[in-house]
N, C-alpha and C. Protein backbone atom coordinates (compact mmCIF):
# COMPACT_ATOMS: atom_id res chain seq x y z
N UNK A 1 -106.76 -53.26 114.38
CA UNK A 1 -106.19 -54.52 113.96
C UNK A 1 -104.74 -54.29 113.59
N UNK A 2 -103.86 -54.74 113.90
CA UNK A 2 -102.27 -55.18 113.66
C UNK A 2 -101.73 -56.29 113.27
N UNK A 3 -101.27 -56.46 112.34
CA UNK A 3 -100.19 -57.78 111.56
C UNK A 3 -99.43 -57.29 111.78
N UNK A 4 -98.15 -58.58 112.65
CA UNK A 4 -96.68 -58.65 112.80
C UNK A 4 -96.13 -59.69 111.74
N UNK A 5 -95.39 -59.25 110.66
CA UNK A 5 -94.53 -60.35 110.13
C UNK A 5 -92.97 -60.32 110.67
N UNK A 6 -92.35 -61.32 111.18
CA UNK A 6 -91.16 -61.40 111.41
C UNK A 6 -90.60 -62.68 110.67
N UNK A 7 -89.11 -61.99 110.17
CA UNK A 7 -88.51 -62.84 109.46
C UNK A 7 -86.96 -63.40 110.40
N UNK A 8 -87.16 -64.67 110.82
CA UNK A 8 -85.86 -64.93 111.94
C UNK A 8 -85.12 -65.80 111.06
N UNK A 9 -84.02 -65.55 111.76
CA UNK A 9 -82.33 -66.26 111.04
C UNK A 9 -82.65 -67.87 111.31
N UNK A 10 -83.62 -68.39 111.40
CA UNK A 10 -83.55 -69.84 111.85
C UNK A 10 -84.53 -70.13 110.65
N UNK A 11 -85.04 -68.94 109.45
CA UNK A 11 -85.61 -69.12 108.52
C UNK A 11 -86.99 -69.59 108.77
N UNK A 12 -87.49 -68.81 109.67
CA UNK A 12 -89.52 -68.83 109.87
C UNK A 12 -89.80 -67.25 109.25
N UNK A 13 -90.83 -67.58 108.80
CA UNK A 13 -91.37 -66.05 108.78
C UNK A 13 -92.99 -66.38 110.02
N UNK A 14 -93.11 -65.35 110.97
CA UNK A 14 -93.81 -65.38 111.77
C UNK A 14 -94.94 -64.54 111.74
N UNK A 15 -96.09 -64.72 111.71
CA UNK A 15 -97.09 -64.15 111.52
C UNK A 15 -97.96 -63.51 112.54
N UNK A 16 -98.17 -62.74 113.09
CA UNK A 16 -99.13 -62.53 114.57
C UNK A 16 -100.33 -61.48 114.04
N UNK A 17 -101.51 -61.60 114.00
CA UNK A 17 -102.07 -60.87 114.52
C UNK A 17 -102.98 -60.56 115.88
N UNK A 18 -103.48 -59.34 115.74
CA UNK A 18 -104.29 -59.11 116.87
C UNK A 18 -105.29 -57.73 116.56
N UNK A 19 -106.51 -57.60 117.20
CA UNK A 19 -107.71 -57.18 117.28
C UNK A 19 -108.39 -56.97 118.47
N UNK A 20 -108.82 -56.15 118.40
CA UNK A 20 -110.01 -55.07 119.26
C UNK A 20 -111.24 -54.77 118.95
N UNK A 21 -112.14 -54.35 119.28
CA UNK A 21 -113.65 -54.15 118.90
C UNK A 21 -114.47 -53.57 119.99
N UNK A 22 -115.22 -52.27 119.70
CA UNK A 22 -115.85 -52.13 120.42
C UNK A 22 -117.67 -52.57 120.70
N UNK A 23 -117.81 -53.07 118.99
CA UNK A 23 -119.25 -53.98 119.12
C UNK A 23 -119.01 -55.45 118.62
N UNK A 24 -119.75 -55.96 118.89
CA UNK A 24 -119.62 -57.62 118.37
C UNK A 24 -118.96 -57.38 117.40
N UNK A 25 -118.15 -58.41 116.62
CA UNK A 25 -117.74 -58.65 115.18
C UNK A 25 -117.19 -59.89 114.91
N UNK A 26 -117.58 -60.21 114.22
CA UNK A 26 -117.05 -62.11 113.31
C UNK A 26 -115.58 -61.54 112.75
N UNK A 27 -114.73 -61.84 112.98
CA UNK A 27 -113.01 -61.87 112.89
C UNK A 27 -112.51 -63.27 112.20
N UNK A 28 -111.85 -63.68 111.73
CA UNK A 28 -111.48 -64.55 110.71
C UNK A 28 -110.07 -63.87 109.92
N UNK A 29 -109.02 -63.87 110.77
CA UNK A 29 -107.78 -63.12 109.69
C UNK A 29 -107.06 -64.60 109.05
N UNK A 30 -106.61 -64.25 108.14
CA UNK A 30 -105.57 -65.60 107.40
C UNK A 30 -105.05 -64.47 106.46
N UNK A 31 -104.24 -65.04 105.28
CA UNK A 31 -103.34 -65.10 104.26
C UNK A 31 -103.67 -65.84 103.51
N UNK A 32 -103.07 -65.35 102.10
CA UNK A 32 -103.33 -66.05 100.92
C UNK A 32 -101.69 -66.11 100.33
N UNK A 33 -101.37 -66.64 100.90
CA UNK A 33 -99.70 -67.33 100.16
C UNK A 33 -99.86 -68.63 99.57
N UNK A 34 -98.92 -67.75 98.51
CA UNK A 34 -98.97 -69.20 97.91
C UNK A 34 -97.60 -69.58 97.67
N UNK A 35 -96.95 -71.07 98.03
CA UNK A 35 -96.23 -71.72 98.11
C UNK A 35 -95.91 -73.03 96.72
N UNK A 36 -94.71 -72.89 96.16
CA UNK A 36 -94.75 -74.08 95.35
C UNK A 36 -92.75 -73.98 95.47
N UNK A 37 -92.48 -75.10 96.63
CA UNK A 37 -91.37 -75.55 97.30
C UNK A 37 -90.23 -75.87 95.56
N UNK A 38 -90.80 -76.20 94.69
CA UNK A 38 -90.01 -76.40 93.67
C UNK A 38 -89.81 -75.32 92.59
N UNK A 39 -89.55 -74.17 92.65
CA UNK A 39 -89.23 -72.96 92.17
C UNK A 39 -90.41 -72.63 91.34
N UNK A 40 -90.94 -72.99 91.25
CA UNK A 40 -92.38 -72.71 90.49
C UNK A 40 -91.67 -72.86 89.14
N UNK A 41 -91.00 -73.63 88.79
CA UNK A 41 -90.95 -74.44 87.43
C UNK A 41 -92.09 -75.86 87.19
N UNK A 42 -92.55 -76.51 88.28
CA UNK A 42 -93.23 -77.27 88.52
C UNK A 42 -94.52 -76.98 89.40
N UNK A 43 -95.15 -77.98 88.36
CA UNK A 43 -96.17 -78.02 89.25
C UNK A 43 -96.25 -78.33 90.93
N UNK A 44 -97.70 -78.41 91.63
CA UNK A 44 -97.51 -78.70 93.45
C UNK A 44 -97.60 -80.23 93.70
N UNK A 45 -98.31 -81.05 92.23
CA UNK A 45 -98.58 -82.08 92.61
C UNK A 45 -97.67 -83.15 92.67
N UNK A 46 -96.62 -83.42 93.20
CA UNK A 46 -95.75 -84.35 93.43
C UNK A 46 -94.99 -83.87 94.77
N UNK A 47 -95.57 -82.62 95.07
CA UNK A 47 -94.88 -82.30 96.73
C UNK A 47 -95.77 -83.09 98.01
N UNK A 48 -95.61 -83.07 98.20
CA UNK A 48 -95.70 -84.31 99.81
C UNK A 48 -96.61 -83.24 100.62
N UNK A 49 -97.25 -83.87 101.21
CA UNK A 49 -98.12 -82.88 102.20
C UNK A 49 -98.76 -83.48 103.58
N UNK A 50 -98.41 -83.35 104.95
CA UNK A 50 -99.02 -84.03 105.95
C UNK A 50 -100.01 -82.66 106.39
N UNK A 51 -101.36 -83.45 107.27
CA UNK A 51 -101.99 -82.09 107.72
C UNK A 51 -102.18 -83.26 108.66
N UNK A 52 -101.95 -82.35 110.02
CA UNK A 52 -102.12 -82.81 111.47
C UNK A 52 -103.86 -82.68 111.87
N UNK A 53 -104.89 -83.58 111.14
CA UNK A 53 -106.24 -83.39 111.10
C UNK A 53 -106.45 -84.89 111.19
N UNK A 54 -107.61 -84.94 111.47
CA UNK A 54 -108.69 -86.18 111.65
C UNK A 54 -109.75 -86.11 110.27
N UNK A 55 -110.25 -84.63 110.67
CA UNK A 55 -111.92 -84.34 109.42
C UNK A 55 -111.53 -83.14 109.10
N UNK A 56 -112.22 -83.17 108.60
CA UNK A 56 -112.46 -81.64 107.29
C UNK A 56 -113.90 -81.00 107.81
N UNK A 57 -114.16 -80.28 106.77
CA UNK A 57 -115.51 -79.46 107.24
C UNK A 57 -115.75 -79.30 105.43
N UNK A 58 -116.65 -80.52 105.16
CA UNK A 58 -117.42 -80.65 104.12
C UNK A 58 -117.96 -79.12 103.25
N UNK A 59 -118.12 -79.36 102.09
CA UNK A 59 -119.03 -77.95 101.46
C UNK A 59 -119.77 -78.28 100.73
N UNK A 60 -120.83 -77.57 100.27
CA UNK A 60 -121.77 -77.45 99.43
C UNK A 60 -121.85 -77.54 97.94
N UNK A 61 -122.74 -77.71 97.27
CA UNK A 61 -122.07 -77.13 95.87
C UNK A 61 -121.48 -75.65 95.84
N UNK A 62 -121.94 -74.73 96.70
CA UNK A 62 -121.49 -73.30 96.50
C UNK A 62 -120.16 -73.41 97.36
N UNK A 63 -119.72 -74.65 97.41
CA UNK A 63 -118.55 -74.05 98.72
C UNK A 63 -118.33 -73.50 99.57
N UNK A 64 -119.70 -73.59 100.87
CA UNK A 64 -120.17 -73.27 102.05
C UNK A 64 -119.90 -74.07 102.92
N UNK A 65 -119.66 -74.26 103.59
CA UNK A 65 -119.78 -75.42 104.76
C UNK A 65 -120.77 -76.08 105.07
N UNK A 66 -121.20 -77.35 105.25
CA UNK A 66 -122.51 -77.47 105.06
C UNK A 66 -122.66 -77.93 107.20
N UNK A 67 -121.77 -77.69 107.59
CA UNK A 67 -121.65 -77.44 109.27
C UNK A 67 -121.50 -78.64 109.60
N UNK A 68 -121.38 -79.92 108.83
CA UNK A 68 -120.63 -81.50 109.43
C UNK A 68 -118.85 -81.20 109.44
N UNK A 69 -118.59 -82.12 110.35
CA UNK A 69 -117.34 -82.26 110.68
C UNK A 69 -117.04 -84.08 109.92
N UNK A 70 -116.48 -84.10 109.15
CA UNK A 70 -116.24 -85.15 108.62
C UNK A 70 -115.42 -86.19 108.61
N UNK A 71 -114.63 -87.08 108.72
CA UNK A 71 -113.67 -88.34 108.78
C UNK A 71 -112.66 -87.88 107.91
N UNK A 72 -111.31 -87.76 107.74
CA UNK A 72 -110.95 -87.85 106.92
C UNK A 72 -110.49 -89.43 106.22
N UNK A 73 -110.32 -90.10 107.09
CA UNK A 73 -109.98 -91.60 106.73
C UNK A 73 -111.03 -91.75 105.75
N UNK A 74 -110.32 -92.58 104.98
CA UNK A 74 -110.75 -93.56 103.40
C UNK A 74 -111.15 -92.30 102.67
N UNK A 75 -110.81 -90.99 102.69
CA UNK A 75 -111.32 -90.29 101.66
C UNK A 75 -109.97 -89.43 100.89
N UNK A 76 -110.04 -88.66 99.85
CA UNK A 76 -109.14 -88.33 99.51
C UNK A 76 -108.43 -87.20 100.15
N UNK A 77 -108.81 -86.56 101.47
CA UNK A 77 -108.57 -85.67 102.37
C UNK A 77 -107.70 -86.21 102.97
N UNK A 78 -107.09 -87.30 103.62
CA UNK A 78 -105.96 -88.15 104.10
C UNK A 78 -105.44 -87.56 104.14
N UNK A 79 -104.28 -86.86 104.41
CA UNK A 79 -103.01 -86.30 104.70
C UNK A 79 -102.45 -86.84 105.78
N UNK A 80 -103.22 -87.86 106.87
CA UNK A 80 -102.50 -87.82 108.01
C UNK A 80 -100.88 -88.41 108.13
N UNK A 81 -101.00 -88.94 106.85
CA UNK A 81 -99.25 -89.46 106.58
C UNK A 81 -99.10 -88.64 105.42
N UNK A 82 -97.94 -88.42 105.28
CA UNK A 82 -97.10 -87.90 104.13
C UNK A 82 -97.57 -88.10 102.55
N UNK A 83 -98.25 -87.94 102.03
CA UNK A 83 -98.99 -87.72 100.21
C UNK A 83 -98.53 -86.96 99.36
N UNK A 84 -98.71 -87.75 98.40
CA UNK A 84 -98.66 -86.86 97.07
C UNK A 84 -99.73 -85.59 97.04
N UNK A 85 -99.97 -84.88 96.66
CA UNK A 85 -100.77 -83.87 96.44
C UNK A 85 -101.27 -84.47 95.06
N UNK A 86 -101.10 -84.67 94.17
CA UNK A 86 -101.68 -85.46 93.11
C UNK A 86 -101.84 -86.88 92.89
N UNK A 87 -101.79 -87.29 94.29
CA UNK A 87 -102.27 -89.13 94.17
C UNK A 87 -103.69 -89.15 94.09
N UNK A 88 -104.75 -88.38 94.67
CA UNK A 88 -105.39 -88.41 94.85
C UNK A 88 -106.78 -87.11 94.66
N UNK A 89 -106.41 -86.30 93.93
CA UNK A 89 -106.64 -85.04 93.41
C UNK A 89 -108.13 -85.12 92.32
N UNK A 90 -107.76 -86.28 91.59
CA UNK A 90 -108.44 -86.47 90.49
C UNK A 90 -109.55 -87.24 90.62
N UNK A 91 -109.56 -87.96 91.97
CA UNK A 91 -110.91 -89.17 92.08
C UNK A 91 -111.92 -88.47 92.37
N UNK A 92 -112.67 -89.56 91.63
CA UNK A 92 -114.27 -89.05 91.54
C UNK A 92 -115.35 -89.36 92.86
N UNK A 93 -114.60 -88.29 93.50
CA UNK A 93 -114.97 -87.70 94.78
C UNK A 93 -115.79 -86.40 94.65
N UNK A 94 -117.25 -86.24 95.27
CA UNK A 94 -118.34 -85.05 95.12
C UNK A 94 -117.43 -83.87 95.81
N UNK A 95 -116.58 -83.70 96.82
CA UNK A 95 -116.18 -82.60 97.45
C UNK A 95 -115.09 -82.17 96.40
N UNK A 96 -114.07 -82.92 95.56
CA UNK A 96 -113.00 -83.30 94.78
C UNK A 96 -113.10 -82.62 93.80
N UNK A 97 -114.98 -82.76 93.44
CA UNK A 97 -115.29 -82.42 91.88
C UNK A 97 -115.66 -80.78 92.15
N UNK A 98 -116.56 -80.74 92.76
CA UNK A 98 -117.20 -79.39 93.66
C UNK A 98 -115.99 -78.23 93.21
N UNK A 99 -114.63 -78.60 93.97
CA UNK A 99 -113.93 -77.78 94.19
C UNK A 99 -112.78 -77.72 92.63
N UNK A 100 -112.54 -78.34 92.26
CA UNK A 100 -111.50 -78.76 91.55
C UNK A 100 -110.60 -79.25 91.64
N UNK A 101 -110.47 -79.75 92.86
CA UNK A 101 -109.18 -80.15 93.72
C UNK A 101 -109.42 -79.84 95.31
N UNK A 102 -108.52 -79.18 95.45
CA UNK A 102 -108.74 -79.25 97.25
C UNK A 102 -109.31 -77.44 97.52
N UNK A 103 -109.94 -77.44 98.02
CA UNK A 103 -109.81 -76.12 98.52
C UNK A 103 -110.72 -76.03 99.95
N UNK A 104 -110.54 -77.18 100.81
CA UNK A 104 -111.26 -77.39 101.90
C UNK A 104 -110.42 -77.04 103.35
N UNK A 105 -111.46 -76.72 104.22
CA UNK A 105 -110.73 -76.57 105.81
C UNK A 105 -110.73 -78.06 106.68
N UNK A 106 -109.64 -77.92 107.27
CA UNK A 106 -109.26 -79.11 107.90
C UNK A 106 -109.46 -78.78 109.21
N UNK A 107 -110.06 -79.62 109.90
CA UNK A 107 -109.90 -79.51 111.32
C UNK A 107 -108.75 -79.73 112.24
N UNK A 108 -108.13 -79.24 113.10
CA UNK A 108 -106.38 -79.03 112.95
C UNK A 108 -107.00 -79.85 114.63
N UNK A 109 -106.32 -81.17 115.22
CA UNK A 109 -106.02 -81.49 116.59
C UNK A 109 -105.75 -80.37 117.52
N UNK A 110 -104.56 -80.01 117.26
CA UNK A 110 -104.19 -79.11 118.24
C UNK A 110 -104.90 -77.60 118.32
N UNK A 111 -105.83 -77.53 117.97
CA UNK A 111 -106.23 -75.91 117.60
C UNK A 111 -106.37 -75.39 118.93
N UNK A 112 -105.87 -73.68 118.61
CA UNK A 112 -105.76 -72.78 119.85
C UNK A 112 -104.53 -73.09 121.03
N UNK A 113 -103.49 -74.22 120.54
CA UNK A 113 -102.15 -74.05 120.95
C UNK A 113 -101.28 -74.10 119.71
N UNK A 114 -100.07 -73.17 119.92
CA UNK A 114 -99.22 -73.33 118.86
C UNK A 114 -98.67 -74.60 118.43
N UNK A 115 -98.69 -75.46 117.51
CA UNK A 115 -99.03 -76.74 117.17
C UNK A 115 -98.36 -77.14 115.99
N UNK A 116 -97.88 -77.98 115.44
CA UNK A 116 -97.69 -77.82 114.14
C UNK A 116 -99.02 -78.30 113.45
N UNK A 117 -99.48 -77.46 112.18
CA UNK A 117 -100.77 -77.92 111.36
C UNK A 117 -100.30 -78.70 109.91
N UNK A 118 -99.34 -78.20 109.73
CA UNK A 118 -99.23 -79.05 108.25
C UNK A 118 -97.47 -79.33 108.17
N UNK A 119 -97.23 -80.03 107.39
CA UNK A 119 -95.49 -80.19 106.63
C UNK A 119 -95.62 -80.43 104.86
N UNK A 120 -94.87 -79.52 104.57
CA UNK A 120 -94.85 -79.54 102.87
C UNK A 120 -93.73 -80.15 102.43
N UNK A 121 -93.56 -80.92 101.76
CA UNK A 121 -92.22 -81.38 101.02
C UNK A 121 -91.80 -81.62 99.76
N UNK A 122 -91.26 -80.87 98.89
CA UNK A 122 -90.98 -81.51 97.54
C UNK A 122 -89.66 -81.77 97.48
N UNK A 123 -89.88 -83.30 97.09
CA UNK A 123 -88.69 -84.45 97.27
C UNK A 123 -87.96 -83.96 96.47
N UNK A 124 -88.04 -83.26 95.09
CA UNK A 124 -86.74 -83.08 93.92
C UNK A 124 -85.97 -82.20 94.61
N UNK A 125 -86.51 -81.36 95.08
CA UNK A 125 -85.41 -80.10 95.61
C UNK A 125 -85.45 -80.28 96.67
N UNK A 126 -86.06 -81.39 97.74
CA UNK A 126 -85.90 -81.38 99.05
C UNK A 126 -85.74 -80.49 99.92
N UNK A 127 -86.74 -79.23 99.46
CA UNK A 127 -87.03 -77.91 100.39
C UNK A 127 -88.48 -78.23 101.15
N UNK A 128 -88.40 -77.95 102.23
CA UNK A 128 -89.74 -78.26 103.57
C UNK A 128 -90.16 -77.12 104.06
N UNK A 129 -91.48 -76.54 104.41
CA UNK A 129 -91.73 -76.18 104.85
C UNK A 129 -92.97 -76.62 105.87
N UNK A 130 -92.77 -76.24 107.19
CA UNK A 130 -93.88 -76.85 108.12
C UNK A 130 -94.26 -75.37 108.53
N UNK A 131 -95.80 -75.97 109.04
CA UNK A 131 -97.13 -74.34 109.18
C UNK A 131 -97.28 -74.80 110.41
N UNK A 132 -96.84 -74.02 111.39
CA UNK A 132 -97.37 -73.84 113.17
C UNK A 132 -98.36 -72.66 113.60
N UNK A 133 -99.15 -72.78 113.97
CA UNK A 133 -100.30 -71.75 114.47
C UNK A 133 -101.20 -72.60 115.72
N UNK A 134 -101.92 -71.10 115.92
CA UNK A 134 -102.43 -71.17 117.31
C UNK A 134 -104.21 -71.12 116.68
N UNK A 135 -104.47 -71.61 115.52
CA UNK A 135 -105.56 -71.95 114.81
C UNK A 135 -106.38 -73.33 114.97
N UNK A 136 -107.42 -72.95 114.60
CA UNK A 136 -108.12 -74.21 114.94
C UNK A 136 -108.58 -75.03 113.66
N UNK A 137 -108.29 -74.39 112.60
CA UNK A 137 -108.18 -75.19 111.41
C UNK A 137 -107.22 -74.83 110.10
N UNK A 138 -107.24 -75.27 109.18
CA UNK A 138 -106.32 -74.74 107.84
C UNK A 138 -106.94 -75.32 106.56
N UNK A 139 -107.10 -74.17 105.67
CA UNK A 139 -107.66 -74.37 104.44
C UNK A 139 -106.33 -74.62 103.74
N UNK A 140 -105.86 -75.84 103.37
CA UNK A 140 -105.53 -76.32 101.87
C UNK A 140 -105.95 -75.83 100.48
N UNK A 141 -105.71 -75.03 99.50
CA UNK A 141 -106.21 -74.47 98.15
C UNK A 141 -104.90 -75.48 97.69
N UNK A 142 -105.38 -75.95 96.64
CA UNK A 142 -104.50 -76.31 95.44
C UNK A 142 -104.02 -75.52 94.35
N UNK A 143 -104.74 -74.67 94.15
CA UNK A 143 -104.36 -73.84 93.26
C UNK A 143 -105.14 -74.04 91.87
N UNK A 144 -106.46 -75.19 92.40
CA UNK A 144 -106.98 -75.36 90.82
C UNK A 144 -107.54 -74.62 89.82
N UNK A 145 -107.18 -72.74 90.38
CA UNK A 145 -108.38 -72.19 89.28
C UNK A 145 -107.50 -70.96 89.29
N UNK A 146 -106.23 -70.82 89.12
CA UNK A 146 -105.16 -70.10 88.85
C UNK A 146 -105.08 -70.24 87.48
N UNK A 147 -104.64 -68.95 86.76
CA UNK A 147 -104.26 -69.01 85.32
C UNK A 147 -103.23 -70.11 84.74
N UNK A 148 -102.14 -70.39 85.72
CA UNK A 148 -101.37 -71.76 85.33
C UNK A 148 -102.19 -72.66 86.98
N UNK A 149 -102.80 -73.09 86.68
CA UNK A 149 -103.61 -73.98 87.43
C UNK A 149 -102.52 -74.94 88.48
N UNK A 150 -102.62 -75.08 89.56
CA UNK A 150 -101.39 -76.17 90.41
C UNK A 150 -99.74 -75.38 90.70
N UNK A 151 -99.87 -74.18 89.96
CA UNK A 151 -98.51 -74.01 89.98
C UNK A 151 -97.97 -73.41 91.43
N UNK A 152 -99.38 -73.46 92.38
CA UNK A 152 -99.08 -73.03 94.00
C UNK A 152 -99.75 -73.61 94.60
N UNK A 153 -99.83 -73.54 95.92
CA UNK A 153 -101.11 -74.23 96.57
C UNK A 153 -100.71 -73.20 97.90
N UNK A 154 -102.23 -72.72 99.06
CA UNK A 154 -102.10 -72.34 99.70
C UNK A 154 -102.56 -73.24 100.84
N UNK A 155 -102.15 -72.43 102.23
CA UNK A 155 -101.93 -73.37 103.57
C UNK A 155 -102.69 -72.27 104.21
N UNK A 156 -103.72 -72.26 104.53
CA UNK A 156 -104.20 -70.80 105.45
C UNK A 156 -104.44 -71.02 106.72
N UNK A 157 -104.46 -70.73 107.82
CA UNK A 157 -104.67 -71.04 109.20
C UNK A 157 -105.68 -70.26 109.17
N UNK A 158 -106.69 -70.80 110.25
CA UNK A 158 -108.40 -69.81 110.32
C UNK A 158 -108.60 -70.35 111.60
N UNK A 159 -110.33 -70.00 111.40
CA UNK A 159 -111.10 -70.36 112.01
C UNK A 159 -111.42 -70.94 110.81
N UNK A 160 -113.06 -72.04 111.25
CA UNK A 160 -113.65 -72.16 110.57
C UNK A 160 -114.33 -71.46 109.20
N UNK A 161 -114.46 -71.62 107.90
CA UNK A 161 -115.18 -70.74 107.48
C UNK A 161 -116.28 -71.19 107.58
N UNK A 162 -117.43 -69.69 107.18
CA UNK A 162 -118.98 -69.50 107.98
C UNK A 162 -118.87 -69.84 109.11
N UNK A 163 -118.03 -70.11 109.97
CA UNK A 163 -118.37 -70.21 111.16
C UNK A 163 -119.52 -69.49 111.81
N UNK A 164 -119.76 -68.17 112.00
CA UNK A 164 -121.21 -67.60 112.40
C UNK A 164 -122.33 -68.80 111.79
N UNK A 165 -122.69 -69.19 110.91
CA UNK A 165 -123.89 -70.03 110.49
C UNK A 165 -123.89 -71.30 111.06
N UNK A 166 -122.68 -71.67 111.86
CA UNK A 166 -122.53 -72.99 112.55
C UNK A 166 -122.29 -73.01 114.16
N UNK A 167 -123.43 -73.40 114.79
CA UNK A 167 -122.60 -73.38 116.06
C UNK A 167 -122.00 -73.93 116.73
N UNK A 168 -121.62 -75.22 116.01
CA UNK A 168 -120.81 -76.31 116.47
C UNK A 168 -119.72 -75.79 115.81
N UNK A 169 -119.30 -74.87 115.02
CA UNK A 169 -117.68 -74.29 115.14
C UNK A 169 -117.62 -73.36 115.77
N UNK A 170 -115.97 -73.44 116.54
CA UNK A 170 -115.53 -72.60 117.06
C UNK A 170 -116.05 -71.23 116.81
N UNK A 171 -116.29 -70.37 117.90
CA UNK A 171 -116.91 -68.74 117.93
C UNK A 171 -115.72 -68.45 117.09
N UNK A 172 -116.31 -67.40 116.34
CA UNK A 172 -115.44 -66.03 115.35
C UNK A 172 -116.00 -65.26 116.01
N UNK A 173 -116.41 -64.96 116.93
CA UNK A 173 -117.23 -63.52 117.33
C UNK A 173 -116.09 -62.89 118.74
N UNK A 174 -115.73 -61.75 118.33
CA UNK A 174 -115.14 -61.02 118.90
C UNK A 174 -115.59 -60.01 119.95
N UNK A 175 -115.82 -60.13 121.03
CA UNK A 175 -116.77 -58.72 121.84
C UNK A 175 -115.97 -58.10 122.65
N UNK A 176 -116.49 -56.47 122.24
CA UNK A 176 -115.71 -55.16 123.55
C UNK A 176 -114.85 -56.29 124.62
N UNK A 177 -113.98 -55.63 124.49
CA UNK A 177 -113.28 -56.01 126.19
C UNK A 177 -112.31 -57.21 125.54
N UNK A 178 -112.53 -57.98 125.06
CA UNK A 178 -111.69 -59.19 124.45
C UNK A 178 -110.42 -58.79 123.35
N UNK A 179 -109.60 -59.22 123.18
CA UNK A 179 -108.89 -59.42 122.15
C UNK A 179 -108.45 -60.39 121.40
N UNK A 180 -108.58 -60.44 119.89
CA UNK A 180 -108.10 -61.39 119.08
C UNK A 180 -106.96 -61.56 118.81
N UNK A 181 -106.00 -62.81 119.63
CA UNK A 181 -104.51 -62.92 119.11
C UNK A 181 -104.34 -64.31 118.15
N UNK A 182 -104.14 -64.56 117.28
CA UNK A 182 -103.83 -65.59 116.18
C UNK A 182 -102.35 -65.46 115.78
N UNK A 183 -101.68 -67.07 115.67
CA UNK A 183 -99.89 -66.82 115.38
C UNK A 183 -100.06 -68.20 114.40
N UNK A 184 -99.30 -67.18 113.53
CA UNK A 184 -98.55 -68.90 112.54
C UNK A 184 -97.19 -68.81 112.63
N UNK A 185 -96.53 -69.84 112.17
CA UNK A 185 -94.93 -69.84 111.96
C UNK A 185 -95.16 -70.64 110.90
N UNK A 186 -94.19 -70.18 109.80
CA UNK A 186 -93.86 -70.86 108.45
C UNK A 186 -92.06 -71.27 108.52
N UNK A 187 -92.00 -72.31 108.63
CA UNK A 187 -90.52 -72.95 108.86
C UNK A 187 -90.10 -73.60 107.61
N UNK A 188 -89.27 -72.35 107.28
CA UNK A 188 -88.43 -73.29 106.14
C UNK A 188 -86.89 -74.30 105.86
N UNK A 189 -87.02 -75.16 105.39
CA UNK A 189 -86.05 -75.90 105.38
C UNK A 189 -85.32 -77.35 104.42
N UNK A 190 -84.82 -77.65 104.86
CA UNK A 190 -84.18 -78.94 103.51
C UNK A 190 -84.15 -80.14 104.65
N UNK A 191 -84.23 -80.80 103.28
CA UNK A 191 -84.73 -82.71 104.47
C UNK A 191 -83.25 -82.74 104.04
């Protein structure tokens, strides 16, 4: 297995990995960055957030997948336009409560072409960052169970999680002879 990070003058940091195997194996690489566009003097919830998704992939009380692909319309998963990250954080929503906030996978349109999956924005400092990958979904974390709780939120590009227990998500299974290539781009910038 190999991670490429590249950092380019047009201000992306670029992510690649890739993988080999000589017996079956469930593969699933991401990152755990965490991002808070307003110097981390502030909290995440007043930064803006689009995710290029339709549904989510519901969880359990244990925060499993429970293997539905879900709507995001009329629920507090919306992102498909531009949001607050705290407009909607707090309603008394079962997935909402479950988690503490967000910590769900989104089903990304474009998955498995390089695509854009999300755009971050916090309006005070008007710093942006947009998430491009060749993923087929992205976990949103809010950051609700951090020692200063909200003061990041992460953007992860995946596969599905549990995917193996679902077979209506995308294969994680990697076999001899194949290789696993996965790319994000993190683009930073000012509106």
């Amino acid at each position: 297995m190999r991670v490429t990070y590249l950092l380019t003058a047009a201000n992306e940091l670029i992510v690649e990995y890739e993988a080999t195997t000589d017996r079956a194996t469930p593969i699933n690489l991401t990152q755990h960055t965490y991002f808070n566009l307003g110097g981390g003097a502030r909290n995440i919830l007043d930064h803006e957030l689009t995710i290029d998704a339709d549904r989510f992939t519901p969880t359990d009380d244990n925060q499993i997948p429970t293997g539905e692909l879900k709507a995001v319309g009329g629920t507090p998963f919306d992102f498909t336009r531009p949001s607050r990250i705290g407009a909607r954080i707090g309603e008394d929503d079962p997935q909402v409560r479950t988690a503490g906030g967000y910590d769900h996978n989104w089903v990304l349109r474009d998955g498995g072409m390089l695509a854009r999956a999300a755009r971050l924005v916090d309006p005070e400092s008007g710093r942006t960052l947009e998430v491009s990958t060749t993923e087929p979904g992205i976990q949103f974390y809010s950051g609700n169970r951090l020692e200063r709780p909200r003061m990041g939120l992460c953007l992860e590009t995946q596969h599905f999680p549990d995917s193996p227990n679902h077979p209506a998500f995308p294969s994680t299974i990697l076999r001899p002879g194949g290789t696993y290539r996965s790319k994000t781009v993190f683009a930073f910038g000012v509106v």
